[in-house]
Protein backbone atom coordinates (compact mmCIF):
# COMPACT_ATOMS: atom_id res chain seq x y z
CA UNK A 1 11.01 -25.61 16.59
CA UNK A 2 8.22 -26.34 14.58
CA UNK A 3 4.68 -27.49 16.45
CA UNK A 4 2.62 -30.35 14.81
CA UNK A 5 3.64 -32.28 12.19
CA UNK A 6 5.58 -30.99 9.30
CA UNK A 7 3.22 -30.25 6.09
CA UNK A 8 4.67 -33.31 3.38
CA UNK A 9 6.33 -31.29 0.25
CA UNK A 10 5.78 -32.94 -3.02
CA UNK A 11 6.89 -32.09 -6.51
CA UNK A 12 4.56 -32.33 -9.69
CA UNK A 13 4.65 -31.81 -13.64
CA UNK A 14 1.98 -29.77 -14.94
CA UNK A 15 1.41 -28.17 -18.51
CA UNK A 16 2.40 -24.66 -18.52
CA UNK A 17 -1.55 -23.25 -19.55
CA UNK A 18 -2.64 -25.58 -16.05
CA UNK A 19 0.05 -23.47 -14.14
CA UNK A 20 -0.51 -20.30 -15.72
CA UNK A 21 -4.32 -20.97 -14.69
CA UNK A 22 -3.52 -22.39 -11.43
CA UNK A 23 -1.78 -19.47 -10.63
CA UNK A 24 -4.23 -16.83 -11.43
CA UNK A 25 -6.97 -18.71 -9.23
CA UNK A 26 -4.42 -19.22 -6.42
CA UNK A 27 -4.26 -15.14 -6.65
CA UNK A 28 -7.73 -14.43 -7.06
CA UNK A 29 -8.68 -16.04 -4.02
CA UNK A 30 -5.39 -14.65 -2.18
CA UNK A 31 -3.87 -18.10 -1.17
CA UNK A 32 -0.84 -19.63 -1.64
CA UNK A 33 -0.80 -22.38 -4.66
CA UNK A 34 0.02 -25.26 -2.34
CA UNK A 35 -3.18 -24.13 -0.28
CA UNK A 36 -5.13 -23.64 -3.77
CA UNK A 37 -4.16 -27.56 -4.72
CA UNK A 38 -4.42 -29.12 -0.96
CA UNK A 39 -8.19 -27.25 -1.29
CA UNK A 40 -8.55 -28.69 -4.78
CA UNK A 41 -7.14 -32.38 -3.61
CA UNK A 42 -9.70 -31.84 -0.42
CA UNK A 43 -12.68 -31.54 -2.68
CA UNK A 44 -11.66 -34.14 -5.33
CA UNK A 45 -11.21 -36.29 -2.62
CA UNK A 46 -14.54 -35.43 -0.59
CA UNK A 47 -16.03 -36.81 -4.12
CA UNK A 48 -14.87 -39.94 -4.29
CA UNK A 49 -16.31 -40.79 -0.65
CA UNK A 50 -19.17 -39.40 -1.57
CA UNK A 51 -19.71 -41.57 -4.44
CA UNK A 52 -18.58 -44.64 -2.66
CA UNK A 53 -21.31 -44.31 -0.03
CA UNK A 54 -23.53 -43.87 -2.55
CA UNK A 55 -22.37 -46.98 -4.02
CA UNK A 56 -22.75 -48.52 -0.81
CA UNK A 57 -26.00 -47.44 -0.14
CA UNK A 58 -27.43 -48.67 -3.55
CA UNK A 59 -25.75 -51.94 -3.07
CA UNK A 60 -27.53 -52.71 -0.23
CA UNK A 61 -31.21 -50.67 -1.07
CA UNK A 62 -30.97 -50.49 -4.47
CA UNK A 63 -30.45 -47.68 -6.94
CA UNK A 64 -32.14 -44.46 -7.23
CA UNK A 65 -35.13 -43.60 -9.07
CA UNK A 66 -35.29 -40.78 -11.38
CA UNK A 67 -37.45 -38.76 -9.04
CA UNK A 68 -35.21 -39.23 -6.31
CA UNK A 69 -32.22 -38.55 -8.43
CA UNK A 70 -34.28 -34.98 -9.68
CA UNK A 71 -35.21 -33.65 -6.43
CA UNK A 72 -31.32 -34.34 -4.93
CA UNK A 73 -30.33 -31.99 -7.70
CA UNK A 74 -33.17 -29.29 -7.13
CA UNK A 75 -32.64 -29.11 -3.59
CA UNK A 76 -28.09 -29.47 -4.57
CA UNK A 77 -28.99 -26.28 -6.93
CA UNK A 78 -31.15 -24.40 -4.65
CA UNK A 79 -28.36 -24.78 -1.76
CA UNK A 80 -25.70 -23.76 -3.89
CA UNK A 81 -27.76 -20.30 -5.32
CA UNK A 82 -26.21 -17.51 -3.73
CA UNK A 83 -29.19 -15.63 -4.69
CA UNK A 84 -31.32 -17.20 -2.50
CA UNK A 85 -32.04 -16.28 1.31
CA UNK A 86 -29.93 -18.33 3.75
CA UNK A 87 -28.11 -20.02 0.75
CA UNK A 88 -24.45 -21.28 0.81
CA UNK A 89 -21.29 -18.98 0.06
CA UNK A 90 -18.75 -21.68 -0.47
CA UNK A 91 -19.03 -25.24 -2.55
CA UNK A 92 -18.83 -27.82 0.21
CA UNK A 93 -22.78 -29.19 1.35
């Protein structure tokens, strides 16, 4: 018997060049497809509650400035350069 809860099995329609590509990447990184897409869903998701607290917080101190909005994506670059010492391997911050 099964531990835990069962995973939920769906069924989708994709264009054959999406699955063809989907595929590949599932292969190149050595996982299964449904873990490629449940990685891909994980990360699309982790977006949208990002931007929503972003909303949040603007709502209730106002937007960003330019500079602010400059040196998030300076220090978002220099964390995702795998070049530099101590930076990140994967995608997630």
């Amino acid at each position: 018997m099964p531990r835990g809860a069962p995973s939920p099995k769906i069924s989708i329609s994709i264009a054959p060049s999406v699955h063809t590509r989907l595929v590949e990447a599932a292969e190149a990184e050595g996982v299964t497809v449904s873990a490629w897409i449940t990685r891909a869903a994980e990360d699309r998701l982790a977006i949208i509650d990002g931007l929503a607290l972003v909303a949040q917080w603007e709502a209730q101190h106002g937007a960003f400035t330019v500079d602010e909005l400059a040196r998030a994506d300076e220090r978002v670059r220099a964390d995702l350069d795998p070049n530099r010492h101590g930076g990140r391997d994967d995608r997630r911050l």
